[in-house]
PDB file of N, CA and C in Angstrom:
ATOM      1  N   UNK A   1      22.849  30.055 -18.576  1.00  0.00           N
ATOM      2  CA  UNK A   1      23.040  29.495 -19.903  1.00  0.00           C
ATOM      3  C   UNK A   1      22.323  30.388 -20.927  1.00  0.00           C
ATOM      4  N   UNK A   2      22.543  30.379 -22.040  1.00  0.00           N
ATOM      5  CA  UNK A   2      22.475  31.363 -22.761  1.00  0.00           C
ATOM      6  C   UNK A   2      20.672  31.010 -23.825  1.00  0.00           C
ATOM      7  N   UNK A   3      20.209  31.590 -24.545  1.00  0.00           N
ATOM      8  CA  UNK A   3      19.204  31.141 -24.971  1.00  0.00           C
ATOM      9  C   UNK A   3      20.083  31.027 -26.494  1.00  0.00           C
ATOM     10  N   UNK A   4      19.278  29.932 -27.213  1.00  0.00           N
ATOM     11  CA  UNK A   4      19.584  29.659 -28.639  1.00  0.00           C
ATOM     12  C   UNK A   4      18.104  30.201 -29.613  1.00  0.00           C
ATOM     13  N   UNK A   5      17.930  31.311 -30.248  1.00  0.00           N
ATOM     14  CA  UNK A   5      17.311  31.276 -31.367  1.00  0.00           C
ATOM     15  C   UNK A   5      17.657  30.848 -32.635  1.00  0.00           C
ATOM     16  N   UNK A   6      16.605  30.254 -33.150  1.00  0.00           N
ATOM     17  CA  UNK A   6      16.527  29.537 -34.583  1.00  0.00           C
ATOM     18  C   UNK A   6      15.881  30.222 -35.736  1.00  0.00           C
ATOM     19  N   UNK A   7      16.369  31.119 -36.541  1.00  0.00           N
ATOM     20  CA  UNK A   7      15.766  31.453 -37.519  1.00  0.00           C
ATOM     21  C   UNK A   7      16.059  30.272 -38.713  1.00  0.00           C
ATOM     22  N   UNK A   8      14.655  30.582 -40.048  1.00  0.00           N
ATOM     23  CA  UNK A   8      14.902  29.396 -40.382  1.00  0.00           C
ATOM     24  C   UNK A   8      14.380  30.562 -42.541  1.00  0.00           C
ATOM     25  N   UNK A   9      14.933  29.543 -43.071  1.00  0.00           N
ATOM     26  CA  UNK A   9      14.424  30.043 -44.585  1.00  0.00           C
ATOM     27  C   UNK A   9      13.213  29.127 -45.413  1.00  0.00           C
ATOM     28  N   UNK A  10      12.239  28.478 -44.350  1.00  0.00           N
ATOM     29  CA  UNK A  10      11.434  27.324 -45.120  1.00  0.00           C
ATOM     30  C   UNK A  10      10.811  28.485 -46.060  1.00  0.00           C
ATOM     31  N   UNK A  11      10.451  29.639 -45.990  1.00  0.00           N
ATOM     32  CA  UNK A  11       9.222  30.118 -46.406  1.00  0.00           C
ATOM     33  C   UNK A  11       9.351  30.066 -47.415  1.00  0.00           C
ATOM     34  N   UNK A  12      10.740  30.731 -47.836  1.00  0.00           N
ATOM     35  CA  UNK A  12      11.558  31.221 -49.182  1.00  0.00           C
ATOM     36  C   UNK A  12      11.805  30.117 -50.072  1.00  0.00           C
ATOM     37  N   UNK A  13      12.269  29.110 -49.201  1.00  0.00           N
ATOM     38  CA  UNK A  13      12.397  27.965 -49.954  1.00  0.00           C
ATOM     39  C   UNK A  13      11.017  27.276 -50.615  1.00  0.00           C
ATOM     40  N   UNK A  14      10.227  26.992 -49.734  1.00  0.00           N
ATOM     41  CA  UNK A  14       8.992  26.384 -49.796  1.00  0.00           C
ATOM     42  C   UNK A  14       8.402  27.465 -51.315  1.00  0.00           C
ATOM     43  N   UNK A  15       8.451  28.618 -51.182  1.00  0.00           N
ATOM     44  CA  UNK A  15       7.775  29.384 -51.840  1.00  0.00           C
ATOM     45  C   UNK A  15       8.580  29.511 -53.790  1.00  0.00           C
ATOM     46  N   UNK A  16      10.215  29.275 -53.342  1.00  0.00           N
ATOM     47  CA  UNK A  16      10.357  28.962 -54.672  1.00  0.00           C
ATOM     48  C   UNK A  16       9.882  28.124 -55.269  1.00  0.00           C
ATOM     49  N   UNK A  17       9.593  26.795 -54.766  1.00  0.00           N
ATOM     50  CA  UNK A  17       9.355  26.151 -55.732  1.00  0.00           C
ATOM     51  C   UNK A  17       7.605  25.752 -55.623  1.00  0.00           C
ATOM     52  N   UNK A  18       7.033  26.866 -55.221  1.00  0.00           N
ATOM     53  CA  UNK A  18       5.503  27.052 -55.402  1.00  0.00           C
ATOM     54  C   UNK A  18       5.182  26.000 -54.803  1.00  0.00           C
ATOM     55  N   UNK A  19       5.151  25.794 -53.529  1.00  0.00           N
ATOM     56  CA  UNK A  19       4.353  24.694 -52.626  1.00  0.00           C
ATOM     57  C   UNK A  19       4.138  25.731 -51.274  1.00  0.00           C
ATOM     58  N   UNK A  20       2.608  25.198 -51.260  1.00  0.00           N
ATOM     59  CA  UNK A  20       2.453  25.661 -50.270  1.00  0.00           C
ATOM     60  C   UNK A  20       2.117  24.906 -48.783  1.00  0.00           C
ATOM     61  N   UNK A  21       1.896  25.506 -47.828  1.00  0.00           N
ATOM     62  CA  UNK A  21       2.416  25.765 -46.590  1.00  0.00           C
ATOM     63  C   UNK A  21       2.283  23.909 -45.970  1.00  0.00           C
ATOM     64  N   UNK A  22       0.669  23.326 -46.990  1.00  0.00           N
ATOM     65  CA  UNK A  22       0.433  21.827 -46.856  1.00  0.00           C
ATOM     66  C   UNK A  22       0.883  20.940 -47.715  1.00  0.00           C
ATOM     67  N   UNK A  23       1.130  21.154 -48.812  1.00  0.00           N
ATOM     68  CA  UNK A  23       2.519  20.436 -50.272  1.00  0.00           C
ATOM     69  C   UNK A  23       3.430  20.265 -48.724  1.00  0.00           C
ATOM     70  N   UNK A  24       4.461  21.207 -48.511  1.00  0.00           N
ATOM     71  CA  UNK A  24       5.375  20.940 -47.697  1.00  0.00           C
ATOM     72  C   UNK A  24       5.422  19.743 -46.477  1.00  0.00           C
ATOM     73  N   UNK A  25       3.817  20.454 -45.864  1.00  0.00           N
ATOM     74  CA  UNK A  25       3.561  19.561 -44.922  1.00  0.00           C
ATOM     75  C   UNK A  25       3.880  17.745 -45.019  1.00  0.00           C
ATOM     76  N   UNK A  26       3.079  17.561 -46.260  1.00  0.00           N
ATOM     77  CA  UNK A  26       2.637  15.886 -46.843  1.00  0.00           C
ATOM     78  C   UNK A  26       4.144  15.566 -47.169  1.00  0.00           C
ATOM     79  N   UNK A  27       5.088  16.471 -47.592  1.00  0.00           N
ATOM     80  CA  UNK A  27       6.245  15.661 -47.819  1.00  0.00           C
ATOM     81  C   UNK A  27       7.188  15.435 -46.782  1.00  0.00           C
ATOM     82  N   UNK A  28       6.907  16.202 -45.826  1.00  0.00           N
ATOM     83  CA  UNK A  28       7.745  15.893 -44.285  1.00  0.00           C
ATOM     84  C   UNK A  28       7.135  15.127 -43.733  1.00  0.00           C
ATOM     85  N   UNK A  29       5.482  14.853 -43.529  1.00  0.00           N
ATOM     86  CA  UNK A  29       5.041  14.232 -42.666  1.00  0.00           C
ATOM     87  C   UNK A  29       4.514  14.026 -41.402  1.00  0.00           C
ATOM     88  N   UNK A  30       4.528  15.808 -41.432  1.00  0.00           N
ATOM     89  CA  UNK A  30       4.252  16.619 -40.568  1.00  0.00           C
ATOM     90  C   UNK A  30       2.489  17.454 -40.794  1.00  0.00           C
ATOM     91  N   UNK A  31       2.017  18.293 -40.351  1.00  0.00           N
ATOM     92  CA  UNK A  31       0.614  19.071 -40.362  1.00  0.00           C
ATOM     93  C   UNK A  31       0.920  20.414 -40.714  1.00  0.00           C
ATOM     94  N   UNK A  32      -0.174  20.872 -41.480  1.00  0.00           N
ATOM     95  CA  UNK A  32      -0.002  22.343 -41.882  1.00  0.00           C
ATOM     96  C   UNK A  32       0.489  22.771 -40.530  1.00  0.00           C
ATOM     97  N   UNK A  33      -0.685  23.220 -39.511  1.00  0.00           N
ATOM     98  CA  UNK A  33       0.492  24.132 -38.508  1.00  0.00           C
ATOM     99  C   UNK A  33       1.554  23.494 -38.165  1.00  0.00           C
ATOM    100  N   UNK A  34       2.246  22.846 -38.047  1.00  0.00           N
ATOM    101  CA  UNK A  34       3.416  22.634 -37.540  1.00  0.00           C
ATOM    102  C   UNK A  34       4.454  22.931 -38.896  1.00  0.00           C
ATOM    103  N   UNK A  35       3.894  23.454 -40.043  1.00  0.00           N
ATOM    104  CA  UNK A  35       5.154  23.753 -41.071  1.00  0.00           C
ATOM    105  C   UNK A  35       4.571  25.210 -40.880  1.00  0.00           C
ATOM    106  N   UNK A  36       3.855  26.031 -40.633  1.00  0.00           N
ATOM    107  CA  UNK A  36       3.166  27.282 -40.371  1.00  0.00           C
ATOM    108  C   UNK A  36       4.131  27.881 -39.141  1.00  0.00           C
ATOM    109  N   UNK A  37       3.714  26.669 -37.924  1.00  0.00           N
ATOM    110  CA  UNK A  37       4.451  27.206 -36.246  1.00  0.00           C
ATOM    111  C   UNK A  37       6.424  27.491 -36.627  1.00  0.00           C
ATOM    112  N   UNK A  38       6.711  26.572 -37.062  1.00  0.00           N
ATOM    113  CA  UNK A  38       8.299  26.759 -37.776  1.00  0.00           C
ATOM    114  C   UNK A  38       8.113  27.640 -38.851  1.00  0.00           C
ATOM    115  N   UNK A  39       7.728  28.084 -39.848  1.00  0.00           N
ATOM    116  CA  UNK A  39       8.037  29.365 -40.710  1.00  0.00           C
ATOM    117  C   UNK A  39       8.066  30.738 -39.845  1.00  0.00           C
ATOM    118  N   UNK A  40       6.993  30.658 -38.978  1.00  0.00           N
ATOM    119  CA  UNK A  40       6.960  31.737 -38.092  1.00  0.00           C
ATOM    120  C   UNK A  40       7.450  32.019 -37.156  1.00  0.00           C
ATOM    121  N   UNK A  41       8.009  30.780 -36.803  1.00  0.00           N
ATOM    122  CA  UNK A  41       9.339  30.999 -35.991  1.00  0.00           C
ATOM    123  C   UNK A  41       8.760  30.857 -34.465  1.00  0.00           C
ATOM    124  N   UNK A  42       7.519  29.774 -34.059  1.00  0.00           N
ATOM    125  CA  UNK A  42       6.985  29.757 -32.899  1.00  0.00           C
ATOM    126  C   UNK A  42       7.466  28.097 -32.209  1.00  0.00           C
ATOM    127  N   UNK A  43       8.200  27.605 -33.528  1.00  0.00           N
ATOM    128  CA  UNK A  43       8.606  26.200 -32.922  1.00  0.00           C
ATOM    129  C   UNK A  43       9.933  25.815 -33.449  1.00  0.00           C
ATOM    130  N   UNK A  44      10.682  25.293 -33.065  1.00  0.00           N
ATOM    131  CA  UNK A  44      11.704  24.964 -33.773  1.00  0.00           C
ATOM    132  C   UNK A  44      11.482  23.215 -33.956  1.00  0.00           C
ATOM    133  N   UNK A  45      11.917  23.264 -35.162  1.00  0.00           N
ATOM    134  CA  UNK A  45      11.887  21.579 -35.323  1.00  0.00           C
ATOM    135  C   UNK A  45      12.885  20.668 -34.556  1.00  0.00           C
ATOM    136  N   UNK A  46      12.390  19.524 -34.779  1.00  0.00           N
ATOM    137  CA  UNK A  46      12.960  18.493 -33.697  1.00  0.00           C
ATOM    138  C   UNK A  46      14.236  18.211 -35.122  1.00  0.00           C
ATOM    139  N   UNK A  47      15.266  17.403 -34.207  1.00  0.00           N
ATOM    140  CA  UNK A  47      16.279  17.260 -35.006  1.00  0.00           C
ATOM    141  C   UNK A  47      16.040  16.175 -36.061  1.00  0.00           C
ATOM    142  N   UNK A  48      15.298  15.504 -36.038  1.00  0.00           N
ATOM    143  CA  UNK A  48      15.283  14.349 -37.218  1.00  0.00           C
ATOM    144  C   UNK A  48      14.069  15.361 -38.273  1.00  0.00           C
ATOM    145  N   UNK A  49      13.439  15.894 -37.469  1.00  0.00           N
ATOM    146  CA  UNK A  49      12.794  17.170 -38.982  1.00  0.00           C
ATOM    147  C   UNK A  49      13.409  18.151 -39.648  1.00  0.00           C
ATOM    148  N   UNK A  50      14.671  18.281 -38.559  1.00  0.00           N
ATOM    149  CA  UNK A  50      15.085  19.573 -39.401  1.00  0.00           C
ATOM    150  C   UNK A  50      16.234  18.903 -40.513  1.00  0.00           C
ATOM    151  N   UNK A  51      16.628  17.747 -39.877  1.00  0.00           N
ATOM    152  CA  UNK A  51      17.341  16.786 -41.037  1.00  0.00           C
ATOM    153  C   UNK A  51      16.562  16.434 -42.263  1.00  0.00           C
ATOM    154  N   UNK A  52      15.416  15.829 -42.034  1.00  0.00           N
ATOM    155  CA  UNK A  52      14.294  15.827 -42.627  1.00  0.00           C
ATOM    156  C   UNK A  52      14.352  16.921 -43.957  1.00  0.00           C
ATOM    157  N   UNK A  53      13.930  18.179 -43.306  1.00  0.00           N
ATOM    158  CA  UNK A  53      13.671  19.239 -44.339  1.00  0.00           C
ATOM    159  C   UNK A  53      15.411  19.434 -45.031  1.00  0.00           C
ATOM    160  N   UNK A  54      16.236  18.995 -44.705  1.00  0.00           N
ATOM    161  CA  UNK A  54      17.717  19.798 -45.633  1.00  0.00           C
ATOM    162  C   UNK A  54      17.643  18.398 -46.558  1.00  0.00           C
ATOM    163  N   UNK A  55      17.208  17.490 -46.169  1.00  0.00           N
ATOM    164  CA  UNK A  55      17.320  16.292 -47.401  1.00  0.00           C
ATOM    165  C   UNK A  55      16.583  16.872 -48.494  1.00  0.00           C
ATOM    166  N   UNK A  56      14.961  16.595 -47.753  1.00  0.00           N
ATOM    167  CA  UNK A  56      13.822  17.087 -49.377  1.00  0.00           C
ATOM    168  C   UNK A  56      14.785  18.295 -49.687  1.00  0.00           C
ATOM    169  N   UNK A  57      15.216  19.570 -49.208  1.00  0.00           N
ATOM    170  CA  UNK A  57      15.341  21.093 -50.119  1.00  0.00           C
ATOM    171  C   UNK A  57      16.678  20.832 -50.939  1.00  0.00           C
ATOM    172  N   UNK A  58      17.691  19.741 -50.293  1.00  0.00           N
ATOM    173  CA  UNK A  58      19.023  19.185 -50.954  1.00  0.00           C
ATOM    174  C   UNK A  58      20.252  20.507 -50.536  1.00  0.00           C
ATOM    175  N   UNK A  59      19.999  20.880 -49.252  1.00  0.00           N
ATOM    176  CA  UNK A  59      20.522  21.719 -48.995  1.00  0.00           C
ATOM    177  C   UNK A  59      21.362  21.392 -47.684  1.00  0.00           C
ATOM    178  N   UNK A  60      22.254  22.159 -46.926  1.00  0.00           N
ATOM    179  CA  UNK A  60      22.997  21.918 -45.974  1.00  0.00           C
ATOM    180  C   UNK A  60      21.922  22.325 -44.709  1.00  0.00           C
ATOM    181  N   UNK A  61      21.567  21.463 -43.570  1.00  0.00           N
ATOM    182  CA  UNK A  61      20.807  22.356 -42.298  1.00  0.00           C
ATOM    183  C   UNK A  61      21.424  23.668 -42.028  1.00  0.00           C
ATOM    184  N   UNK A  62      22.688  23.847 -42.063  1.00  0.00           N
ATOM    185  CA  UNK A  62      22.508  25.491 -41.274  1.00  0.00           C
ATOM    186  C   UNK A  62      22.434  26.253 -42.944  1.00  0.00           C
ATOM    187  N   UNK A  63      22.003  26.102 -43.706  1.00  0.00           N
ATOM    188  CA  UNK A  63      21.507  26.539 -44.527  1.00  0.00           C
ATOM    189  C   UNK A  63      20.202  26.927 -44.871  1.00  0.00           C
ATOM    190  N   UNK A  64      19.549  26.482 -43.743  1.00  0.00           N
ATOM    191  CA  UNK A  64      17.762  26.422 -43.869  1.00  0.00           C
ATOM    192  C   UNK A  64      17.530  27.188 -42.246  1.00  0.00           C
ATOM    193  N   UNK A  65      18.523  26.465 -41.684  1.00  0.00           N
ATOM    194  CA  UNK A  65      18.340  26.844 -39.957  1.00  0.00           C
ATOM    195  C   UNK A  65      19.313  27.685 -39.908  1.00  0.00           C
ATOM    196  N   UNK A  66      19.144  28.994 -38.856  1.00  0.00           N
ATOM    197  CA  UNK A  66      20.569  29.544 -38.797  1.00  0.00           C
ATOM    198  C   UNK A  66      20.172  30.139 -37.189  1.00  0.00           C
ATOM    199  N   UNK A  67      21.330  29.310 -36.375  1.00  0.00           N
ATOM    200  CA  UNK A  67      21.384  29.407 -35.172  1.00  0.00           C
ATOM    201  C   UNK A  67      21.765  30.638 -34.324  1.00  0.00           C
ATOM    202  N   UNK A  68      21.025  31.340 -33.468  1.00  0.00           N
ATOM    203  CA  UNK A  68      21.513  32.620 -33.027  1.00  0.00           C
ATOM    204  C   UNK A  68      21.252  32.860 -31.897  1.00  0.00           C
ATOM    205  N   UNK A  69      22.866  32.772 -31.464  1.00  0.00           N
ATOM    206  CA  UNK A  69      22.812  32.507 -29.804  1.00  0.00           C
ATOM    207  C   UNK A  69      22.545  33.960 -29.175  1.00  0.00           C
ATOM    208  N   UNK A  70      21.178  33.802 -28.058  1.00  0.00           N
ATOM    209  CA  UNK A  70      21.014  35.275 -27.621  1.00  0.00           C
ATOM    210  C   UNK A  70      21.759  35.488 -26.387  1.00  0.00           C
ATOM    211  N   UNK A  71      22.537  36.561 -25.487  1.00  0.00           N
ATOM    212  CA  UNK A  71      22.949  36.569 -24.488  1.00  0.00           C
ATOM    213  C   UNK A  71      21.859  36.520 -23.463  1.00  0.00           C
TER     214      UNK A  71
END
């Protein structure tokens, strides 16, 4: 079976609108590292977070997430 990588655009996003890495955190509901471990690409979010984050940014998920299947 194939592996799935998740790249993701929180940083960019997060960073337009000048919040940083714990702003983000308090509005998901989540902990600085765990919005840190996902920018960096060491966790992928669970599916009700990554729903989560496309509500607050008002954006589409594979718009924030972009799925990349590795062979």
């Amino acid at each position: 079976m194939a592996e799935v990588s998740v790249k993701n655009k929180l940083r960019e996003l997060r960073a337009a609108r000048d919040w940083s890495q714990a702003d983000l955190a308090d509005r998901l509901g989540v902990s600085r590292q765990t919005v840190n471990a996902i920018e960096t690409e060491k966790y992928d979010p669970s599916l009700p977070l990554a729903f989560k984050t496309a509500k607050l940014f008002r954006k589409p998920i594979e718009e924030i997430f972009l799925f990349d299947q590795m062979d």
